[in-house]
Each structure stands twice: as structure tokens, then as C-alpha cells.
C-alpha atoms as a PDB file:
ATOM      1  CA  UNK A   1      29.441 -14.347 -22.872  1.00  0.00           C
ATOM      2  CA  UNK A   2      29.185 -15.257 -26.577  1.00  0.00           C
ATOM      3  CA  UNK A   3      26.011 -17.312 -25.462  1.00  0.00           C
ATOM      4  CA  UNK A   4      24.056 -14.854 -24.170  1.00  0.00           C
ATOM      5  CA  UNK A   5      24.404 -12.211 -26.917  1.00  0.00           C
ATOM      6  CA  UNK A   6      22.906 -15.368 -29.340  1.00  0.00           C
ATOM      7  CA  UNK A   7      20.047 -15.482 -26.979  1.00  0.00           C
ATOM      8  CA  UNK A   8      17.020 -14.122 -28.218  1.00  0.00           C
ATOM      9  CA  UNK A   9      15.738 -10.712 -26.997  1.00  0.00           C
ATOM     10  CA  UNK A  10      12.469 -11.638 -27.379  1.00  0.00           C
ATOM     11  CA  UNK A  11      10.718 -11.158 -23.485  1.00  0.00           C
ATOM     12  CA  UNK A  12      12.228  -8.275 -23.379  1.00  0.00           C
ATOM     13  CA  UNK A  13      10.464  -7.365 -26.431  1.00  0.00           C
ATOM     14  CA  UNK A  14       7.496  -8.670 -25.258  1.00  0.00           C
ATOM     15  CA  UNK A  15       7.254  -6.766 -22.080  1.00  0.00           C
ATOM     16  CA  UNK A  16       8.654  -3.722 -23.390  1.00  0.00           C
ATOM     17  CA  UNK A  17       5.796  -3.483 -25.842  1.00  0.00           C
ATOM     18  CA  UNK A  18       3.114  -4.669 -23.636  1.00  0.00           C
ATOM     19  CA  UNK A  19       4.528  -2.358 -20.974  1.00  0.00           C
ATOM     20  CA  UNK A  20       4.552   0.786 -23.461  1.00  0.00           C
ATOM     21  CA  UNK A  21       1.172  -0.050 -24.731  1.00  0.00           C
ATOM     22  CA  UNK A  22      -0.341  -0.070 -21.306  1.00  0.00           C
ATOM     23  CA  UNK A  23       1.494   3.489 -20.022  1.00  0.00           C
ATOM     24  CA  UNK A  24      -0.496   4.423 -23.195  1.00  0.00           C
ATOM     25  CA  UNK A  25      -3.970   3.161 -22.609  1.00  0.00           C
ATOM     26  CA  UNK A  26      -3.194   4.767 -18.770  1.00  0.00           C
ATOM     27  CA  UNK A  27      -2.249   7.989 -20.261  1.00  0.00           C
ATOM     28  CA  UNK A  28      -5.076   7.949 -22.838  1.00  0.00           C
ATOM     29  CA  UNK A  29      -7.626   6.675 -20.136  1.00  0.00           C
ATOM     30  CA  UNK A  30      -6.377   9.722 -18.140  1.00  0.00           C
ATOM     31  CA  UNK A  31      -7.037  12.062 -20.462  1.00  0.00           C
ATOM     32  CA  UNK A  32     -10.912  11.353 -20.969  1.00  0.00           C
ATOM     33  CA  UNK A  33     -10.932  11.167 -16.809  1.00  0.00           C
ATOM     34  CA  UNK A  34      -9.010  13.599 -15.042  1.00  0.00           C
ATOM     35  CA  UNK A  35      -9.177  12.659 -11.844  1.00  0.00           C
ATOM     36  CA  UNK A  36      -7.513  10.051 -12.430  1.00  0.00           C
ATOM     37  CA  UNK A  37      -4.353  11.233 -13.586  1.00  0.00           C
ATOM     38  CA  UNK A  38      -2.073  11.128 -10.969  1.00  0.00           C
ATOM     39  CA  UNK A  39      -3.172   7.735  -9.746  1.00  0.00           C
ATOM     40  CA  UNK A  40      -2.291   6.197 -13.510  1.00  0.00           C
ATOM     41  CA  UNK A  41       1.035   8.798 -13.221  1.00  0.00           C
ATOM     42  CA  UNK A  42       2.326   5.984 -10.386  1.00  0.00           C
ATOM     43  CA  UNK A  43       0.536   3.228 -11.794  1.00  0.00           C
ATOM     44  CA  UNK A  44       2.901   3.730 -14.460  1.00  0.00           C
ATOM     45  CA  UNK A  45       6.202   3.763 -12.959  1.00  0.00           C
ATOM     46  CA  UNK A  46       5.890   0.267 -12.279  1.00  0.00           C
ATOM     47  CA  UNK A  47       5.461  -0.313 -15.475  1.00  0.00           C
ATOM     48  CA  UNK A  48       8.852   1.833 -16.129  1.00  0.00           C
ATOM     49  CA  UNK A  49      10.878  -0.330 -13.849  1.00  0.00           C
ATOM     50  CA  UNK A  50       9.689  -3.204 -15.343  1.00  0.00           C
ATOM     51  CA  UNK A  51      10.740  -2.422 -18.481  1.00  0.00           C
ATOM     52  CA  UNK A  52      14.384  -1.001 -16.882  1.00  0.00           C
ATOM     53  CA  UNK A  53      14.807  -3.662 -14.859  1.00  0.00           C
ATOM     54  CA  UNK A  54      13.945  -6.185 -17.204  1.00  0.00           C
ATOM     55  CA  UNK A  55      15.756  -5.130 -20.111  1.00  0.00           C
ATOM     56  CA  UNK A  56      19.074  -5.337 -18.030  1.00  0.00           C
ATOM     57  CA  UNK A  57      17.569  -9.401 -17.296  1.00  0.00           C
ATOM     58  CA  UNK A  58      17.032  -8.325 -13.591  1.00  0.00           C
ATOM     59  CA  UNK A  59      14.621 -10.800 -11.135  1.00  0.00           C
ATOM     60  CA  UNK A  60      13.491  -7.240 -10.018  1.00  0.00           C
ATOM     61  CA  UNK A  61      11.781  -6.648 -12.856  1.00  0.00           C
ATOM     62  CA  UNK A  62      10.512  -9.685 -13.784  1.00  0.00           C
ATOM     63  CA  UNK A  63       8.807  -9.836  -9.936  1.00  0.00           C
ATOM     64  CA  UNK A  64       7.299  -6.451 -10.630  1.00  0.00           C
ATOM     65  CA  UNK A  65       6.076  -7.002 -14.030  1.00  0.00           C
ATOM     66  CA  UNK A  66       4.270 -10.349 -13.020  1.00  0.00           C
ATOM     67  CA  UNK A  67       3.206  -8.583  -9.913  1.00  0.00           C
ATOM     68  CA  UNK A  68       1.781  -5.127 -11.522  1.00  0.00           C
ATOM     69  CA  UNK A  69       0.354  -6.710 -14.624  1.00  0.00           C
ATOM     70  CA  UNK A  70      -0.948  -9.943 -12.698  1.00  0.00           C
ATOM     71  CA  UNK A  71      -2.806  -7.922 -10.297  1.00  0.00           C
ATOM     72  CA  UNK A  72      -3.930  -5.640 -13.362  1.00  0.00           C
ATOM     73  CA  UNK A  73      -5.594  -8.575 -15.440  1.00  0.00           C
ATOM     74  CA  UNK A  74      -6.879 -10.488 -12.278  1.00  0.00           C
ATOM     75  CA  UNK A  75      -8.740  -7.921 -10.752  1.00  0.00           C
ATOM     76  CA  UNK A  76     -10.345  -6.996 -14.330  1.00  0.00           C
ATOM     77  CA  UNK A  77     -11.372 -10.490 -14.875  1.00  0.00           C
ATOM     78  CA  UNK A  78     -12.670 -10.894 -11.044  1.00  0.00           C
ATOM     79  CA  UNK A  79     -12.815  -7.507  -9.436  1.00  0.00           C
ATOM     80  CA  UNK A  80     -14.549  -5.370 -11.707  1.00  0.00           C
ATOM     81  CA  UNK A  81     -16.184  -5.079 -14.884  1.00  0.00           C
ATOM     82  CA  UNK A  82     -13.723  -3.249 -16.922  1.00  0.00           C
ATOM     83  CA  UNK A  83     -13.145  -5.673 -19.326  1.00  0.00           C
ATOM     84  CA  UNK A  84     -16.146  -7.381 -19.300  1.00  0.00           C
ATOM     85  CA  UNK A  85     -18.195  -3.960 -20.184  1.00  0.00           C
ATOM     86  CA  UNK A  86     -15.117  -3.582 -23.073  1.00  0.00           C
ATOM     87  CA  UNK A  87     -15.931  -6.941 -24.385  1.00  0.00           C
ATOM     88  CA  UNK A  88     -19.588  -6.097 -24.579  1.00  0.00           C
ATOM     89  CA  UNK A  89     -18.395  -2.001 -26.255  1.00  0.00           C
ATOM     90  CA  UNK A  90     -16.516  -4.183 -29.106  1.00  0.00           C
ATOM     91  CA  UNK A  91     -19.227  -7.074 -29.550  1.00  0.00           C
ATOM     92  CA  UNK A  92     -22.250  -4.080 -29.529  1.00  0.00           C
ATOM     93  CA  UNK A  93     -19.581  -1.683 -31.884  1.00  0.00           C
ATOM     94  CA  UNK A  94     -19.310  -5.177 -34.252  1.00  0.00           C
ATOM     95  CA  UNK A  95     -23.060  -5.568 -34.214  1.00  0.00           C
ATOM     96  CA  UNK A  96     -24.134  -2.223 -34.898  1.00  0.00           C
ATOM     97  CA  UNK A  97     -21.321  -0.235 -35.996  1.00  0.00           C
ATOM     98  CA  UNK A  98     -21.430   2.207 -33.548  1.00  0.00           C
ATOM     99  CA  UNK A  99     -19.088   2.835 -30.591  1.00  0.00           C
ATOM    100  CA  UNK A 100     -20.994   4.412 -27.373  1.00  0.00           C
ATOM    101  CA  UNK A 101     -18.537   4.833 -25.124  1.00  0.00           C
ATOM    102  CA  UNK A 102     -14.450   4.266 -26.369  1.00  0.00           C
ATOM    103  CA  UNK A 103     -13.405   4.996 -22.780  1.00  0.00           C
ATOM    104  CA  UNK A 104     -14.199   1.406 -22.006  1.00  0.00           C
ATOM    105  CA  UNK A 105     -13.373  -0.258 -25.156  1.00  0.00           C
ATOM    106  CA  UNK A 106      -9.301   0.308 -24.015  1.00  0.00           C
ATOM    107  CA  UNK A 107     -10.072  -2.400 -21.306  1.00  0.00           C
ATOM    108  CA  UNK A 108      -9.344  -4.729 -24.073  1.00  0.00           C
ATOM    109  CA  UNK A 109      -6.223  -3.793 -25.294  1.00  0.00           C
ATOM    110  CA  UNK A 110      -4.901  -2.881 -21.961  1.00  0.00           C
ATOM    111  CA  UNK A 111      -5.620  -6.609 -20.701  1.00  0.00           C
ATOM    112  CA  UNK A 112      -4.017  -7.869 -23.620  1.00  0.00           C
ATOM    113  CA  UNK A 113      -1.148  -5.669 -22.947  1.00  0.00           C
ATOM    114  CA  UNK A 114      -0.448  -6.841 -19.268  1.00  0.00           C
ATOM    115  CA  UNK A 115      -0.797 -10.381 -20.326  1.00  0.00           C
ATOM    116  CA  UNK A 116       1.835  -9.628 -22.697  1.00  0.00           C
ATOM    117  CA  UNK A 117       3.949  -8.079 -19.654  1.00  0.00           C
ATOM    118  CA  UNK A 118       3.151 -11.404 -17.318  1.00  0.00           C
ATOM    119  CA  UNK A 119       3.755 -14.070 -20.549  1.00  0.00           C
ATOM    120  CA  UNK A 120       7.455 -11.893 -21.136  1.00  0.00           C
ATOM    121  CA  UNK A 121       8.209 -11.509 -16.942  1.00  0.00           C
ATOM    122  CA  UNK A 122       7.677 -15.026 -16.582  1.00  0.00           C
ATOM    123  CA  UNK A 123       9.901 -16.223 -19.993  1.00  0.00           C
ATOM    124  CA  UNK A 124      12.244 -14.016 -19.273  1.00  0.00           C
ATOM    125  CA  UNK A 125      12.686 -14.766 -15.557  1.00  0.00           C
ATOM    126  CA  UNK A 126      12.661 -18.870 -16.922  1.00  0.00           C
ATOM    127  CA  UNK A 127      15.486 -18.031 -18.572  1.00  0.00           C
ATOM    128  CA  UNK A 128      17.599 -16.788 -16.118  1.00  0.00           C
ATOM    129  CA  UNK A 129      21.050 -19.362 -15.364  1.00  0.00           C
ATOM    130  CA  UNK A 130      21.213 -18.011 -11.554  1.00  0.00           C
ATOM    131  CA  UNK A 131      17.493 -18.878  -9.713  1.00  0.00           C
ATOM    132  CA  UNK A 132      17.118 -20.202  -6.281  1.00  0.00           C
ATOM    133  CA  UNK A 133      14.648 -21.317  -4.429  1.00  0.00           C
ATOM    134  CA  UNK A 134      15.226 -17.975  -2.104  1.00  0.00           C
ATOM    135  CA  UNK A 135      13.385 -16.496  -5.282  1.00  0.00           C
ATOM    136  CA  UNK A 136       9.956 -17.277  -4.607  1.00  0.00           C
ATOM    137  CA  UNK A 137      10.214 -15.215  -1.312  1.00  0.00           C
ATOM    138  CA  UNK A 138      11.794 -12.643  -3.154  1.00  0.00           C
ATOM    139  CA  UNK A 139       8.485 -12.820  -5.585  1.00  0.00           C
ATOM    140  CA  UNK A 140       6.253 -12.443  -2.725  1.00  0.00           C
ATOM    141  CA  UNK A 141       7.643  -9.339  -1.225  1.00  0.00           C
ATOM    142  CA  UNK A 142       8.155  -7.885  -4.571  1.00  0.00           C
ATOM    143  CA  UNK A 143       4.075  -8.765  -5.282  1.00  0.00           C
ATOM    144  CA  UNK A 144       3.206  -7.579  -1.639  1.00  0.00           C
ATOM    145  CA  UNK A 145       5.658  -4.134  -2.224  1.00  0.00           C
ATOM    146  CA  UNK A 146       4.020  -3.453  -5.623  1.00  0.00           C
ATOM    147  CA  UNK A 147       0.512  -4.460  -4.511  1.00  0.00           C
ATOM    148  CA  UNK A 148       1.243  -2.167  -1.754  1.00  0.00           C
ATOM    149  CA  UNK A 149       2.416   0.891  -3.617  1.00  0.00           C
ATOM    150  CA  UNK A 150      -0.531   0.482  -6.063  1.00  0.00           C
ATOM    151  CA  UNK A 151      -2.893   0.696  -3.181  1.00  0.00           C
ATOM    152  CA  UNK A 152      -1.057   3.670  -1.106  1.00  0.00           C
ATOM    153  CA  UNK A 153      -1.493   5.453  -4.592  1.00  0.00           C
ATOM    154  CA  UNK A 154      -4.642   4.128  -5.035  1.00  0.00           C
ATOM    155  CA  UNK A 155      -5.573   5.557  -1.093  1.00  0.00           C
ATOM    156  CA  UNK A 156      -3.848   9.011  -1.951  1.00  0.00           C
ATOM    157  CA  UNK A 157      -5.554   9.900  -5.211  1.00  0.00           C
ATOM    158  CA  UNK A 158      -8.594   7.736  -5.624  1.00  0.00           C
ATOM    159  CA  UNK A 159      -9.707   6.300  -2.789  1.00  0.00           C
ATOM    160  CA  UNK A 160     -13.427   5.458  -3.966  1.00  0.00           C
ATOM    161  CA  UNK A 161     -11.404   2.204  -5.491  1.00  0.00           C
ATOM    162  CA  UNK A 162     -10.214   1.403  -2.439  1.00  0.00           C
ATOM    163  CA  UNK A 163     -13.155  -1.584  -2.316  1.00  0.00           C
ATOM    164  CA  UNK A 164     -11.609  -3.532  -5.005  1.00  0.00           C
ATOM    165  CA  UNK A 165      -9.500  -5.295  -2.793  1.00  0.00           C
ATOM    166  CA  UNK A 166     -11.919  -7.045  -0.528  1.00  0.00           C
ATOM    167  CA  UNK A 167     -13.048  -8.231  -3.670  1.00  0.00           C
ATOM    168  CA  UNK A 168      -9.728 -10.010  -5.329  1.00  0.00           C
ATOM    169  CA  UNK A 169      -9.427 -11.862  -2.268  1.00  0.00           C
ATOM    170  CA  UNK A 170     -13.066 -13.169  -2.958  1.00  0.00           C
ATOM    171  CA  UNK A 171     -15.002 -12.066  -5.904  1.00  0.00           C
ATOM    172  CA  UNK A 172     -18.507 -12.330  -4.322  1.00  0.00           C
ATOM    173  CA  UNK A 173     -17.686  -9.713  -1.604  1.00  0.00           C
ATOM    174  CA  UNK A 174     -19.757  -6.745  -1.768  1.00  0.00           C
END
């Protein structure tokens, strides 16, 4: 007992912070788009059980985390150009000092944020005394559940991004 209260808090830290700063740039991102709201309102609770979960050093959580925020970064590095039009926002705001459009200079931050999520998930779940091997199936449900959930809500409230996923199974889909 005495060992684990000297262990250091820091993933938890990590993906609280990340996981915080995300719900932000989905609540902020939600208020200049509207109709997007309820979409990020679910998007979010992932991020809430990560942090839950994760803070009481559950496998849950770190499975969700890496799943949510994996699936978050991936698809804005191959999927779409979120973060690639953010990149060019803060290189063009750098160059010229002026900032067209803010709504997609958040991509950054928000990528930066998940990573942080994914980088604390997987330290944290590393440092766990009780994994199996039965944990990697338990990963894969928990990625197929969350990817799953993101999609229904994704089908419910904004189903013109429905065509991202033929694309994260191969980028040069149409």
C-alpha cells in the first residue's frame, strides 16, 4: 500500500489535462458551429470516463482513452484535413499576422491534447501490477465499443461525417 501512494500521479495528470483541454476545444468548437453540439456533447463523455476511470487506475479507462483519443489524432492525420488546414491557419497567422479563420486553428491544440490522453492511457496502463494477456482482447472491444458509440453519435447527429470511416481504414478512399 505504502508503494503505491509514493508512485507518481503523473498519467493521471497527463490525461486529465489533455482530457479537459480537449472537452474544451469540443465545447469551444461547438460554440462557433452549432450543429454540432450534441455530437461533441457525447464525444465528450468518453473523454469523462476516461478521466474517472483512469484516475481510480482502471484498464477501463486507459482502453477508452487510447481508443477515443487514438481514433481522434489518426483520423486527423489520415482522414481529414483538420489539422493539416490548422497547421497551415498558424504557419499563414506566423507569416502575416493575421488569423482568417480561428475555428480551425483549435485542430492544433486539440491533437496535441489527445496525444497527451494516448501518451498518459498507455503509461498509466504500463504501470499497472495486474495485466494479462486477456487484456489485449479487452482493448479491442473497448476500441470497437468506443469506436462504435462515436459513430452511432456520429449517425444520430451528424451524419454528413459518416464518410470518414471508409477513409481510416484506407486513406485514399474517396
Amino acid at each position: 500500500m505504502k508503494s503505491s501512494s509514493r508512485e507518481s500521479n503523473s498519467p493521471q495528470w497527463l490525461i486529465l489535462v489533455g482530457a479537459c483541454f480537449f472537452i474544451m476545444a469540443l465545447a469551444l468548437s461547438a460554440y462557433w458551429e452549432a450543429d454540432i453540439r450534441w455530437l461533441h456533447f457525447f464525444q465528450a463523455w468518453m473523454y469523462m470516463a476516461t478521466i474517472v476511470l483512469s484516475l481510480r487506475r482502471r484498464r477501463w479507462g486507459y482502453f477508452i482513452g487510447i481508443s477515443a483519443a487514438g481514433l481522434w489524432d489518426y483520423t486527423n492525420i489520415f482522414a481529414t484535413t483538420f489539422l493539416y488546414n490548422g497547421l497551415q491557419r498558424l504557419s499563414e497567422w506566423v507569416h502575416t499576422g493575421h488569423l482568417q479563420r480561428p475555428d480551425l486553428l483549435i485542430a492544433i491544440p486539440a491533437w496535441l491534447s489527445n496525444f497527451a490522453v494516448i501518451v498518459g492511457c498507455v503509461w498509466g496502463y504500463l504501470r499497472l501490477r495486474d495485466k494479462s494477456g486477456s487484456d489485449a482482447g479487452r482493448f479491442v472491444v473497448t476500441f470497437a465499443l468506443t469506436t462504435g458509440f462515436f459513430a452511432l453519435a456520429m449517425y444520430i447527429f451528424q451524419p454528413r461525417y459518416l464518410g470518414i470511416f471508409p477513409r481510416l481504414l484506407h486513406p485514399r478512399l474517396p
